[in-house]
N, C-alpha and C. Protein backbone atom coordinates (compact mmCIF):
# COMPACT_ATOMS: atom_id res chain seq x y z
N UNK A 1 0.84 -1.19 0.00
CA UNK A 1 0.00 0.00 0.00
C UNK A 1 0.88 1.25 0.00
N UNK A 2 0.56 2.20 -0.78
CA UNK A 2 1.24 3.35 -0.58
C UNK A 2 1.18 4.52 0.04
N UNK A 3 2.10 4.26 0.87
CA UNK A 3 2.25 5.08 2.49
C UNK A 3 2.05 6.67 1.52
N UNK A 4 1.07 7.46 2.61
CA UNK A 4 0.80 8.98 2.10
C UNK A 4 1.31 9.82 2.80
N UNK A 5 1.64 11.21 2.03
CA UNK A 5 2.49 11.90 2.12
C UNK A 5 1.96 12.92 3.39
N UNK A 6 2.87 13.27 3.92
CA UNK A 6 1.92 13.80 5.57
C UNK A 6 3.09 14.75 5.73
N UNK A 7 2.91 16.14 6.04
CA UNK A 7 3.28 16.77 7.09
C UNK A 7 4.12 16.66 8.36
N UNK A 8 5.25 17.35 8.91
CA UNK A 8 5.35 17.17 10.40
C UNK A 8 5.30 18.70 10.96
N UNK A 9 4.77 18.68 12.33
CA UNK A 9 5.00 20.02 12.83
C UNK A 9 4.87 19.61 14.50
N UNK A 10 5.76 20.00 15.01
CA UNK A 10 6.24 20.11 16.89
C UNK A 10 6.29 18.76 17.04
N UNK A 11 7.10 17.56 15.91
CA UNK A 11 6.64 15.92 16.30
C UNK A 11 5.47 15.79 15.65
N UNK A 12 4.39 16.13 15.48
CA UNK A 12 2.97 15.14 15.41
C UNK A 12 2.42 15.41 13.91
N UNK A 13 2.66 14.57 13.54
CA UNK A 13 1.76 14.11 11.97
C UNK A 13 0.30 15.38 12.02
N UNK A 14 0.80 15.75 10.66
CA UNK A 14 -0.71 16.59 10.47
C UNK A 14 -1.45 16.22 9.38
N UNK A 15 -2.19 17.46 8.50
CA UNK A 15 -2.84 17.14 7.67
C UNK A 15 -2.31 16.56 6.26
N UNK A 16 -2.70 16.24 5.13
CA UNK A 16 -1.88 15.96 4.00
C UNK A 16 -1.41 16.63 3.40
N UNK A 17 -0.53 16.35 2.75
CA UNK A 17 0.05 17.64 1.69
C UNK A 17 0.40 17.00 0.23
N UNK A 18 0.23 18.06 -0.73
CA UNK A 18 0.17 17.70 -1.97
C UNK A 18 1.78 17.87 -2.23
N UNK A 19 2.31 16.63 -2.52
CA UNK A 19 3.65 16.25 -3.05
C UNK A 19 4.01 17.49 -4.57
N UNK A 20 5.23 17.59 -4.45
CA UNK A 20 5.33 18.81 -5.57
C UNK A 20 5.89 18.34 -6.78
N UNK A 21 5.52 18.70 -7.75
CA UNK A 21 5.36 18.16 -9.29
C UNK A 21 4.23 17.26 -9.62
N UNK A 22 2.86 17.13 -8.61
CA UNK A 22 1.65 16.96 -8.98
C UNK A 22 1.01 18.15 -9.32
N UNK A 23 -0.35 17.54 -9.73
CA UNK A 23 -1.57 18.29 -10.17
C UNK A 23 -2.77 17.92 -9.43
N UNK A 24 -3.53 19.23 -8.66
CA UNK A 24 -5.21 18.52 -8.33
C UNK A 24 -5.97 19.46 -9.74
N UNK A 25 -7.21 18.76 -9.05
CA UNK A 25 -8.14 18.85 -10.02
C UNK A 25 -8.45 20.47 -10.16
N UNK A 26 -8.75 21.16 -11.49
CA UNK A 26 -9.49 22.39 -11.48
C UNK A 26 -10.20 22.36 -12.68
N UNK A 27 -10.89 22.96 -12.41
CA UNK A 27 -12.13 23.38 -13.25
C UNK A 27 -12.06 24.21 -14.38
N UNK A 28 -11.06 24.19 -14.67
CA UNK A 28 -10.70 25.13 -15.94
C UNK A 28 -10.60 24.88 -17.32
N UNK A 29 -11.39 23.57 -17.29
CA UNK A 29 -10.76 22.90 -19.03
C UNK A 29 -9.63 23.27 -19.34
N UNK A 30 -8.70 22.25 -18.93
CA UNK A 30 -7.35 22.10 -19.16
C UNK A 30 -6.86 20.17 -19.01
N UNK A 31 -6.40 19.71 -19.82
CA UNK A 31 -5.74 18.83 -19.66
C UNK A 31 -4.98 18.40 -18.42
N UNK A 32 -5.21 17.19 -17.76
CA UNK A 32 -4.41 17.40 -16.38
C UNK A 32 -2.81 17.27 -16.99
N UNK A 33 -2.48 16.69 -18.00
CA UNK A 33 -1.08 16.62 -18.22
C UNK A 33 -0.62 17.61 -19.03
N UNK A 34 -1.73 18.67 -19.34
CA UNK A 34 -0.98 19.94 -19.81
C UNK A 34 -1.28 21.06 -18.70
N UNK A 35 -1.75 20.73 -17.68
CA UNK A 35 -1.61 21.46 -16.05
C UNK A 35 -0.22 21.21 -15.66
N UNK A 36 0.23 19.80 -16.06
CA UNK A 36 1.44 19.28 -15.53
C UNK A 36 2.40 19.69 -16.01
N UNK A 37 2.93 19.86 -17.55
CA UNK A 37 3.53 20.43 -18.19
C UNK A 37 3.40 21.91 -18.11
N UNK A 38 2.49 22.69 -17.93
CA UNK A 38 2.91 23.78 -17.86
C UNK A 38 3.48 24.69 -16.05
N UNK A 39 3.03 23.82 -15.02
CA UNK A 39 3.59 24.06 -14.19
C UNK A 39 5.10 23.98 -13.96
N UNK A 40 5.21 22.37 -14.18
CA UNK A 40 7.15 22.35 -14.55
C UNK A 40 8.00 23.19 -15.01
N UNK A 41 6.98 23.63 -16.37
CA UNK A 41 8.02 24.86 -17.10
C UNK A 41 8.00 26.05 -16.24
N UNK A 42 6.71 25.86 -15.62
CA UNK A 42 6.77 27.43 -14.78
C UNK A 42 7.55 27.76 -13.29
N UNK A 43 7.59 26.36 -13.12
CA UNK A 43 8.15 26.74 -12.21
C UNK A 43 9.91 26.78 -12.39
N UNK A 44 9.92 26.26 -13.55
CA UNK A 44 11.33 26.76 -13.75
C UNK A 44 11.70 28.03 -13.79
N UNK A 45 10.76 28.62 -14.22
CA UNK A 45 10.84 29.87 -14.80
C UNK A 45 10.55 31.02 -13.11
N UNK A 46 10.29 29.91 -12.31
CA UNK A 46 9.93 30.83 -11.09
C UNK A 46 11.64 30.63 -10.39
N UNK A 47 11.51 29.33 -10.12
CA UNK A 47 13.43 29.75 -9.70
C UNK A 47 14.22 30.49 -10.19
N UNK A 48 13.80 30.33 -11.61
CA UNK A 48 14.94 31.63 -12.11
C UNK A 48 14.73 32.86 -11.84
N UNK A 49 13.52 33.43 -11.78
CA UNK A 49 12.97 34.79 -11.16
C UNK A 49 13.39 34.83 -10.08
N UNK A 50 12.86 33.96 -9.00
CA UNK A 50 13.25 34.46 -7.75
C UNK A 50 14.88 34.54 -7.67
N UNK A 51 15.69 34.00 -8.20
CA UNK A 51 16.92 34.28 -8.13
C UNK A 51 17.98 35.49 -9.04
N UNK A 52 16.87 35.78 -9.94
CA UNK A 52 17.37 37.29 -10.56
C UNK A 52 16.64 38.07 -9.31
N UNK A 53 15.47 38.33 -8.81
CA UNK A 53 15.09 38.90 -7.65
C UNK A 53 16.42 39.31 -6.41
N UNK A 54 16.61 38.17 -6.22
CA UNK A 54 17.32 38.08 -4.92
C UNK A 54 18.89 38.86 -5.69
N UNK A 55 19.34 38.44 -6.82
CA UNK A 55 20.03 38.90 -7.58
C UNK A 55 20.31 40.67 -7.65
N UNK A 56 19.41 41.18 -7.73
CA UNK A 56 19.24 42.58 -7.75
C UNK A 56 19.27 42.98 -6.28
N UNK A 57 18.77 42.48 -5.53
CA UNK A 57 18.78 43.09 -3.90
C UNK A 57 20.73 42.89 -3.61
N UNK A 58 21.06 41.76 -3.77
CA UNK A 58 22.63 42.08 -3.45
C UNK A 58 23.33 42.83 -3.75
N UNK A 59 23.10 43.16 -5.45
CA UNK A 59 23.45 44.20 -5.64
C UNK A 59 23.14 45.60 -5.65
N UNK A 60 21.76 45.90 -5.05
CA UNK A 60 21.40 46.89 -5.01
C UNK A 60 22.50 47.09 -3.29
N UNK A 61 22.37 46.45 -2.81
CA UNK A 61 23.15 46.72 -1.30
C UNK A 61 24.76 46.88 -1.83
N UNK A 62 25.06 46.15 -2.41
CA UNK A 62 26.60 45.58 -2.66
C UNK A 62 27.44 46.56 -3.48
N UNK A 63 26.70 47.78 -4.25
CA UNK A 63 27.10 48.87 -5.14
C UNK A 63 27.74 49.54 -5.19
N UNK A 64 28.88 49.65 -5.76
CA UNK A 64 30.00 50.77 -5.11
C UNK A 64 30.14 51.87 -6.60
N UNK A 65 30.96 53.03 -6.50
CA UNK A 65 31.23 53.59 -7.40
C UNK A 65 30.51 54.81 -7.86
N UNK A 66 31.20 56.08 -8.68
CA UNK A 66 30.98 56.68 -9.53
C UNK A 66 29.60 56.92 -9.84
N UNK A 67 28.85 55.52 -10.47
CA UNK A 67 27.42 55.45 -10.58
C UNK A 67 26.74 54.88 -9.54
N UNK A 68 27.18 54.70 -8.49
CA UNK A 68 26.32 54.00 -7.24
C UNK A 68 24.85 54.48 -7.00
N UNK A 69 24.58 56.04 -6.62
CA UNK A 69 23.64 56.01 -6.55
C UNK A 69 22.14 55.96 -7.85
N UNK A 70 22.69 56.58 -8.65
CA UNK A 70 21.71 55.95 -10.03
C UNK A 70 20.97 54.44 -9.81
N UNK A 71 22.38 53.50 -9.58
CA UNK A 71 22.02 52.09 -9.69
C UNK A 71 22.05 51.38 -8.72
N UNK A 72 22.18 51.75 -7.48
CA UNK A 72 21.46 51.87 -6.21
C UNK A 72 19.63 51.93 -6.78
N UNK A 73 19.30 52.77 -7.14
CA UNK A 73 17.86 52.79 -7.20
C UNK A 73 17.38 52.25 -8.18
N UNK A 74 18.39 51.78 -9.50
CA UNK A 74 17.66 51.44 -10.64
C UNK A 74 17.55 49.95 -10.10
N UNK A 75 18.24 49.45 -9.37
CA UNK A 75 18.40 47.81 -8.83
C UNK A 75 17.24 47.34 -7.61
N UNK A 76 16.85 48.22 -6.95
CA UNK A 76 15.71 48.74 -6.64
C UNK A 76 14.72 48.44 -7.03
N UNK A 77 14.55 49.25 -7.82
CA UNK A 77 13.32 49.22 -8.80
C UNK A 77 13.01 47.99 -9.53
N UNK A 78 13.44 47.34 -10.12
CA UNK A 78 13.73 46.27 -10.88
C UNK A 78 13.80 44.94 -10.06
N UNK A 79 14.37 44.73 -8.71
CA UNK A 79 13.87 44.09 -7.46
C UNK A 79 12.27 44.03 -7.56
N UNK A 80 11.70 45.05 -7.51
CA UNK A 80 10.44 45.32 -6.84
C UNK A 80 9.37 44.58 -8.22
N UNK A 81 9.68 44.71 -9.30
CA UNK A 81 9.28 44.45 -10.61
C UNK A 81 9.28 42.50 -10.32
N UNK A 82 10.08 42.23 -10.18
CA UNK A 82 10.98 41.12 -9.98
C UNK A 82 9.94 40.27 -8.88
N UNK A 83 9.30 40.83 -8.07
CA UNK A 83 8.89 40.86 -6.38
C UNK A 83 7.33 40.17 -7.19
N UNK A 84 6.91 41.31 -8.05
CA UNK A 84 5.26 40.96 -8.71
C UNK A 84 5.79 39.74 -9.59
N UNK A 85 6.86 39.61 -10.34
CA UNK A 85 6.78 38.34 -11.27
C UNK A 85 6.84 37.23 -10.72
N UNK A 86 7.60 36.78 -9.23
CA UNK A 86 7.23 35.54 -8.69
C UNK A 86 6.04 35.54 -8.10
N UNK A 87 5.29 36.83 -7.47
CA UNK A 87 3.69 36.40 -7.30
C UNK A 87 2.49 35.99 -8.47
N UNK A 88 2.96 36.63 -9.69
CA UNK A 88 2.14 35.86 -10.46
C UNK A 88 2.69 34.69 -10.99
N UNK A 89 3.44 34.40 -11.15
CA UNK A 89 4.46 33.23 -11.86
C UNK A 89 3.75 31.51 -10.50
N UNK A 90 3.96 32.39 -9.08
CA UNK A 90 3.38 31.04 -8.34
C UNK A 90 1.82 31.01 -7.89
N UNK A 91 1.08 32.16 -8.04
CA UNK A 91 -0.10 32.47 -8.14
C UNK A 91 -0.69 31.15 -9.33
N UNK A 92 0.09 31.61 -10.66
CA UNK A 92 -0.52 30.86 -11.86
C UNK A 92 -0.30 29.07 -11.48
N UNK A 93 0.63 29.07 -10.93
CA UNK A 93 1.06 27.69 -10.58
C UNK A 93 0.07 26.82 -9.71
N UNK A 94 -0.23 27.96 -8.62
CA UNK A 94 -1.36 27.11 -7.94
C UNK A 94 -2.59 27.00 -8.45
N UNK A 95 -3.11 28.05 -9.67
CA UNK A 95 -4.70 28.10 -10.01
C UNK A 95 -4.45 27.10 -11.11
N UNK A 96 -3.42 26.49 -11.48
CA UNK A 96 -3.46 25.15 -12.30
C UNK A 96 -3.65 24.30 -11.73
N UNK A 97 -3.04 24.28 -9.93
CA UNK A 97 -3.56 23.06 -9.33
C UNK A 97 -2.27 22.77 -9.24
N UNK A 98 -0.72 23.15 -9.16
CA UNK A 98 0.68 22.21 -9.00
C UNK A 98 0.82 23.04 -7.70
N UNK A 99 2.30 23.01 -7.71
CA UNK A 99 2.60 23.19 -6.29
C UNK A 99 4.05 24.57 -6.62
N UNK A 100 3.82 25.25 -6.21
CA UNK A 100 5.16 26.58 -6.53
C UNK A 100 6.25 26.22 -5.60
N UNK A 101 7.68 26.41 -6.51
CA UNK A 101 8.97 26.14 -5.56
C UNK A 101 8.34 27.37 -4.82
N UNK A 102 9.70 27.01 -3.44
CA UNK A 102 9.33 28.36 -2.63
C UNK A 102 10.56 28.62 -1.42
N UNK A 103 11.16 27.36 -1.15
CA UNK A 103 12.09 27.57 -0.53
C UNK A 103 13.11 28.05 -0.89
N UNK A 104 14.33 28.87 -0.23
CA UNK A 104 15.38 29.10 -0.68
C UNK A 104 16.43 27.86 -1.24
N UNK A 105 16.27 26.80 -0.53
CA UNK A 105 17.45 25.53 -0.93
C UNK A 105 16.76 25.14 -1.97
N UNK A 106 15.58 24.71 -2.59
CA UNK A 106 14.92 24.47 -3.45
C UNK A 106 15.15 24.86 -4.62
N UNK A 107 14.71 26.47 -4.47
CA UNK A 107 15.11 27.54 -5.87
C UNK A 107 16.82 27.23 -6.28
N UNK A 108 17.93 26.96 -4.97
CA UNK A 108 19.10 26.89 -5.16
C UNK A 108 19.30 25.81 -6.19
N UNK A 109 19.03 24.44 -5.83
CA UNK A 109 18.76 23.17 -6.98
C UNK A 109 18.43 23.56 -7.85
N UNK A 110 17.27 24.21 -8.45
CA UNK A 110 16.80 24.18 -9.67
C UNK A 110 16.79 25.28 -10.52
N UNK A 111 17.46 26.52 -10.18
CA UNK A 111 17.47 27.47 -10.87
C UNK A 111 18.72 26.85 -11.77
N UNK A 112 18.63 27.78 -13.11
CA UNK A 112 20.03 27.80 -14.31
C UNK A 112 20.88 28.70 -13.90
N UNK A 113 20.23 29.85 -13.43
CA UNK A 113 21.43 31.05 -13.31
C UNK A 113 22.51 31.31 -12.45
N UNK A 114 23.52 30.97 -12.98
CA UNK A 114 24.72 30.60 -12.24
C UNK A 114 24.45 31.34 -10.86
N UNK A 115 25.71 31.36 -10.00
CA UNK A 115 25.13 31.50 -8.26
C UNK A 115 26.51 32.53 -8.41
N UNK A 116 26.32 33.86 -7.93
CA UNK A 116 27.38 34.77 -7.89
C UNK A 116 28.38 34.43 -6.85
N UNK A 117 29.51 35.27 -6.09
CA UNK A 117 29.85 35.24 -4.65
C UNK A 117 29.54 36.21 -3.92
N UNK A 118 30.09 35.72 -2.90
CA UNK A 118 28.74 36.04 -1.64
C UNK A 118 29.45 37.89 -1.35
N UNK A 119 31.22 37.71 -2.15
CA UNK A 119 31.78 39.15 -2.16
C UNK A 119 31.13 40.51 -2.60
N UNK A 120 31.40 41.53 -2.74
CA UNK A 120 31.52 42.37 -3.91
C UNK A 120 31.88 42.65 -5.18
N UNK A 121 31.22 42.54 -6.43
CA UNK A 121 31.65 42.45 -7.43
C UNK A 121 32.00 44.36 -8.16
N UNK A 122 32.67 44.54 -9.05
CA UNK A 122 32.40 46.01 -9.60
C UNK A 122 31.14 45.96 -10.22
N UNK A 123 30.77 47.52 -10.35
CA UNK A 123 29.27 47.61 -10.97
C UNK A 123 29.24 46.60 -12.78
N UNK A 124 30.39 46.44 -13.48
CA UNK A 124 30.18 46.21 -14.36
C UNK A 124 30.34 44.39 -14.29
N UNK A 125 30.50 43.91 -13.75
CA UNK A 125 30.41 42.31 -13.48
C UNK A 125 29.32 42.20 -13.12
N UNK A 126 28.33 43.36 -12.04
CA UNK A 126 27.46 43.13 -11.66
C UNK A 126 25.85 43.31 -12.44
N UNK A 127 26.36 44.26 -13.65
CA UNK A 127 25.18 44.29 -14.69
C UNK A 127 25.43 42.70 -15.85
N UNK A 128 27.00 42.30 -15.79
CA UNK A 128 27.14 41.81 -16.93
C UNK A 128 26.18 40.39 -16.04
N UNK A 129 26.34 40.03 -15.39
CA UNK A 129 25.57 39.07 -14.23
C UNK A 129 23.97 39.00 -14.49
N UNK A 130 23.19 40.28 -14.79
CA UNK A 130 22.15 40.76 -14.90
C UNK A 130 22.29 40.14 -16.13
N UNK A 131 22.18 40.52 -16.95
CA UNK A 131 22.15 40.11 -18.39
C UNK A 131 22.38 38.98 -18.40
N UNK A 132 23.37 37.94 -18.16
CA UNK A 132 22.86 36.80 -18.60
C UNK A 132 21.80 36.52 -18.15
N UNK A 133 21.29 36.76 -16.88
CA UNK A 133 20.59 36.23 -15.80
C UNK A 133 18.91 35.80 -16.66
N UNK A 134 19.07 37.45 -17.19
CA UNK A 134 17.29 37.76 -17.90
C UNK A 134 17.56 36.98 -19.56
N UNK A 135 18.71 36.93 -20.06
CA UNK A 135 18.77 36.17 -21.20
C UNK A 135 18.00 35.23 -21.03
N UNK A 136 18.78 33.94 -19.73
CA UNK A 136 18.63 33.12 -19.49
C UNK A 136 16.61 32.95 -19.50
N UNK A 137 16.00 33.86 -18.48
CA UNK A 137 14.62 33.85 -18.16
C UNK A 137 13.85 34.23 -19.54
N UNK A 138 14.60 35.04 -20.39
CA UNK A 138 13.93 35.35 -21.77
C UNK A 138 13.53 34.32 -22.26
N UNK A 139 14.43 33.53 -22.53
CA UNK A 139 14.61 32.22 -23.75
C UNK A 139 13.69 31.30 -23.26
N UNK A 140 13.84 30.75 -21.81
CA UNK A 140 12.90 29.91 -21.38
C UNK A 140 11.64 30.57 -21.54
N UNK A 141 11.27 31.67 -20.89
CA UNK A 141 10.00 32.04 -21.06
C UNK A 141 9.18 32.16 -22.39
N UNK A 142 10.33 32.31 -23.43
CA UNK A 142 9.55 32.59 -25.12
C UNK A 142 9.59 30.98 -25.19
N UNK A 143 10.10 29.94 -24.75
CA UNK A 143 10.14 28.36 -25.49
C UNK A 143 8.63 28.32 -24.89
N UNK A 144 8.21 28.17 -23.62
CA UNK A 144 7.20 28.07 -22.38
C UNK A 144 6.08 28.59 -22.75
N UNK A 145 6.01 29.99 -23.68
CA UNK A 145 4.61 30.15 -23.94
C UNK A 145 4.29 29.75 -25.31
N UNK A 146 4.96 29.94 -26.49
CA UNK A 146 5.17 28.88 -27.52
C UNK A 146 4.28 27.79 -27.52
N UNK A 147 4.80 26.66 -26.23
CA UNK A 147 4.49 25.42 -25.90
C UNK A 147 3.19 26.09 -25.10
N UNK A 148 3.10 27.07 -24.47
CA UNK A 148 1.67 27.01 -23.69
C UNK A 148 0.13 27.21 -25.02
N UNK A 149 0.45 27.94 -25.74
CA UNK A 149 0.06 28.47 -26.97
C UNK A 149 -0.68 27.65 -27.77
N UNK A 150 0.26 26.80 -28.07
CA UNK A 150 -0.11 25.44 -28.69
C UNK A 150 -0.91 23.99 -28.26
N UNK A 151 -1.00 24.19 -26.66
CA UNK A 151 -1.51 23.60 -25.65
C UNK A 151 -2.42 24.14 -25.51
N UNK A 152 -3.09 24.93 -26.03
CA UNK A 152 -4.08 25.70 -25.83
C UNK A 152 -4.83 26.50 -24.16
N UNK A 153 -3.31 26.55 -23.85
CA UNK A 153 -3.34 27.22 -22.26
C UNK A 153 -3.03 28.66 -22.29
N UNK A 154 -4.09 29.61 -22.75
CA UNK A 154 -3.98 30.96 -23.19
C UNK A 154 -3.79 32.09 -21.79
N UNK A 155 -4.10 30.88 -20.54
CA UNK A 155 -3.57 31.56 -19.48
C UNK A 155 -2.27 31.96 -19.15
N UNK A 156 -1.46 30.21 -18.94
CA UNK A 156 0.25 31.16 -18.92
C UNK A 156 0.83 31.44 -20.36
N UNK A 157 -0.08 31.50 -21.23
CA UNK A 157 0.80 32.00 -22.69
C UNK A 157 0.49 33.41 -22.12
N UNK A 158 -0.54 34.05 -22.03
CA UNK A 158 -0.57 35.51 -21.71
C UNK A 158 0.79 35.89 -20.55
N UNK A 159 0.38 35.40 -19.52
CA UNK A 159 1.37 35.53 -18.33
C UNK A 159 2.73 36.15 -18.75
N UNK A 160 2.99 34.93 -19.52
CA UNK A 160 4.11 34.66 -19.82
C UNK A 160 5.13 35.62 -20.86
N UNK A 161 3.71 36.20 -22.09
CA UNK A 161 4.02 36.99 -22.81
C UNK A 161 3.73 38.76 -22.06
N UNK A 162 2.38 39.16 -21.71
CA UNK A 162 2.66 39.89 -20.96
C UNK A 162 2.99 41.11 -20.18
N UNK A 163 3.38 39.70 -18.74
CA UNK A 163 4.49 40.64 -18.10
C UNK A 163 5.43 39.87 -17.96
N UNK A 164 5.87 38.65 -17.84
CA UNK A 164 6.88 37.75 -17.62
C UNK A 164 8.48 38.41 -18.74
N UNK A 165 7.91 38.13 -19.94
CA UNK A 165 8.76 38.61 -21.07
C UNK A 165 8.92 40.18 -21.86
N UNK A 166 7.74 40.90 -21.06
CA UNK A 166 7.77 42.48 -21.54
C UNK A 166 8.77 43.03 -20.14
N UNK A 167 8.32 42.38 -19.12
CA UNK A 167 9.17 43.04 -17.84
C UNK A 167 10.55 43.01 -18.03
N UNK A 168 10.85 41.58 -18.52
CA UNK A 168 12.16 41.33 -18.96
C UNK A 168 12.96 42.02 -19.48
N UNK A 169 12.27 42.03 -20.79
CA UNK A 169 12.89 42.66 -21.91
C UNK A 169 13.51 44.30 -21.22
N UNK A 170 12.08 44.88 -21.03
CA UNK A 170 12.37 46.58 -20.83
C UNK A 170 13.23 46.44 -19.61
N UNK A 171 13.51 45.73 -18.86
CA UNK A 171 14.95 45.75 -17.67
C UNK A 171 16.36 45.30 -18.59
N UNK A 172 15.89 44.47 -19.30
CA UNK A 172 17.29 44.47 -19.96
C UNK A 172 18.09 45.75 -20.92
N UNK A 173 16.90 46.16 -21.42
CA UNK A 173 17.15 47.57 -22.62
C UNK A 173 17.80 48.87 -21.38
N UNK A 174 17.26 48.64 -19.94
CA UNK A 174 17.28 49.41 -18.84
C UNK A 174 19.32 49.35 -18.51
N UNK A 175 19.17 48.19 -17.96
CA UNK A 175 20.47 47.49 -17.74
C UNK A 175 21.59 48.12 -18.69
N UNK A 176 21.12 47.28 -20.09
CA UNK A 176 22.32 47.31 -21.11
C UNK A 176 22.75 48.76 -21.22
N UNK A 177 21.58 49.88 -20.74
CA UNK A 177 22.02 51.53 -21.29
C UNK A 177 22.90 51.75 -20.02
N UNK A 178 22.87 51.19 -18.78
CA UNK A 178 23.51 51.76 -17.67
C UNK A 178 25.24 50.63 -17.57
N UNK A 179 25.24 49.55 -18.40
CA UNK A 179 26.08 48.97 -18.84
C UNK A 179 26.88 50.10 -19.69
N UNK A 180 26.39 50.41 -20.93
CA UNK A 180 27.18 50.97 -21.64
C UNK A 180 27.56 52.35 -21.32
N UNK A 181 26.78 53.47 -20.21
CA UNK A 181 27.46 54.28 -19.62
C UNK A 181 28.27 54.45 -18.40
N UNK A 182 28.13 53.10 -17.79
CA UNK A 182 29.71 52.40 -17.04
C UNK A 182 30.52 52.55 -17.85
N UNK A 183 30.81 51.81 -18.97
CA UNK A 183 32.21 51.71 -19.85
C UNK A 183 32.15 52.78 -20.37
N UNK A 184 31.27 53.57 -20.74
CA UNK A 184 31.84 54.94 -21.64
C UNK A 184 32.08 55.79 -20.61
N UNK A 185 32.01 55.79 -18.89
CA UNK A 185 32.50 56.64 -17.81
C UNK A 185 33.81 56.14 -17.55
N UNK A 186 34.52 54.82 -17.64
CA UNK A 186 35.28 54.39 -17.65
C UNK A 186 36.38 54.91 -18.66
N UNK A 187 36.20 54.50 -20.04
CA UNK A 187 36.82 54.97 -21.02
C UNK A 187 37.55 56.54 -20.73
N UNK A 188 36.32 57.60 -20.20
CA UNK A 188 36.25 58.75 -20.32
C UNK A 188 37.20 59.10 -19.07
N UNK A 189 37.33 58.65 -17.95
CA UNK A 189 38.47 58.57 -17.08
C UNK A 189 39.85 58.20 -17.59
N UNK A 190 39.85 57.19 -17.84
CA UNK A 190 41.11 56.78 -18.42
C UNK A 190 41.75 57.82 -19.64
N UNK A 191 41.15 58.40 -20.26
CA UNK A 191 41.27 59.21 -21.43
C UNK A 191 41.88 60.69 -20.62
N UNK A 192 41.19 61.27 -19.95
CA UNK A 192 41.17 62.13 -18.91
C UNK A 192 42.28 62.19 -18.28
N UNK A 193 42.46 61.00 -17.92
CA UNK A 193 43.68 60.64 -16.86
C UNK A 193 45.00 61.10 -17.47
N UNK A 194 44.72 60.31 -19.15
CA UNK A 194 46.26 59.91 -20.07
C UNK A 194 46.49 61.71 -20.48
N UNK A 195 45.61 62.44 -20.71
CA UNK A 195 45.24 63.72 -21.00
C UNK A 195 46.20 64.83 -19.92
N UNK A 196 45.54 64.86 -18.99
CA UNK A 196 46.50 65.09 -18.27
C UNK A 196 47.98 65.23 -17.63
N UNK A 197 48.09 63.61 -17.81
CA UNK A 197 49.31 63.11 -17.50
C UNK A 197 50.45 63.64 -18.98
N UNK A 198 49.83 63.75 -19.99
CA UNK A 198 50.50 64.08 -21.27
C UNK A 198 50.58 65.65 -20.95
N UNK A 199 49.76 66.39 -20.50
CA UNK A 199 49.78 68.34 -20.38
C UNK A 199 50.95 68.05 -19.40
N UNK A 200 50.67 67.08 -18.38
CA UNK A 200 52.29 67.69 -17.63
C UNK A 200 53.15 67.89 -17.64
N UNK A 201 53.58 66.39 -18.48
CA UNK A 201 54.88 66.38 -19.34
C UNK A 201 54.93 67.56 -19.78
N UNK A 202 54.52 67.97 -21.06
CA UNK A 202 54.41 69.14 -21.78
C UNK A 202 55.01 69.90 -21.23
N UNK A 203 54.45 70.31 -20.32
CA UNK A 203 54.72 71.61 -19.19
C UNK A 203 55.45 71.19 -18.28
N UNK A 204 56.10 69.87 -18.12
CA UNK A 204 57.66 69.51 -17.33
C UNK A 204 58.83 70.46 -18.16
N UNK A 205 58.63 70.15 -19.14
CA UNK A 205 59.59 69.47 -20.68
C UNK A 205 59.90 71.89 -20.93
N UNK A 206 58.79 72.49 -20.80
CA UNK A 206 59.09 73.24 -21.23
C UNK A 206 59.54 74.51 -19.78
């Protein structure tokens, strides 16, 4: 017989609990094995969120530099963006009837996006980090509604298209502009610097 899946809390067996990577029943005309399939994908797509999430808070704390405060708040912001996409991302998960990752060790297993260190990085490791991060959530999310689309699950195809993949996108276009005026503040120092250092000479010499 197959022993059922139970709860513990203070020692004593409680109520049941629905094992995760099932499906219960809903009322939504939906296939239970395309409830099933589209939770899996989603919840892939939720580890990876919550870990670009958590992603942006380190570095919104972790920020040093020149542009700190700009991206101090733009990391912020984009956190908070980040904050609504795992509530609908595990919202959708449960009105299919599966079960949403949710723990931190959990999301750790199953997310793709590599795991930073726990150090300080410069601002520009720390956008280039960003960017793969949302690549990564792009691609899955455009394969995911594709497949939801065709499954005729017009719920997380919307989701998915959106805000899942519009949020994305416009943080990345966000990112990449504060990427490329890191390196062109960079450049512009160094240039500055050599500038200088060349007038002195000059004016050693004469």
């Amino acid at each position: 017989m197959k022993q059922k899946d139970r709860t513990v809390h203070n020692g004593r067996h409680s109520t049941e609990i629905q094992p995760y990577g099932t499906v219960i029943d809903r009322a939504i005309s939906l296939d239970d094995r395309v409830r099933s399939s589209a939770c899996e994908k989603l919840n892939q797509i939720l580890a990876d969120t919550i870990t670009l999430r958590d992603m942006y808070k380190k570095h919104h704390w972790q920020v040093t530099g020149p542009t700190f405060y700009q991206l101090h708040l733009l990391f912020d912001k984009h956190f908070g963006e980040q904050v609504e996409l795992v509530d609908e991302l595990a919202e959708r998960i449960q009105t299919l009837g599966g079960v949403a990752i949710a723990m931190a060790h959990d999301v750790a297993e199953t997310t793709r996006i590599e795991r930073p260190p726990r150090g300080r990085e410069n601002p520009n490791t720390q956008l280039f980090r960003l960017l793969q991060a949302h690549e990564q959530i792009i691609a899955e999310t455009r394969e995911a509604a594709d497949w939801a689309g065709k499954a005729g699950d017009q719920g997380t195809n919307d989701l998915l298209i959106s805000n899942v993949l519009r949020t994305n996108e416009l943080q990345v276009w966000f990112i990449t502009e504060q990427f490329t005026a890191v390196g062109v503040e960079g450049r512009e120092s160094e240039e500055a610097a050599e500038a200088a250092g060349s007038g002195h000479r000059r004016g050693h010499n004469h």
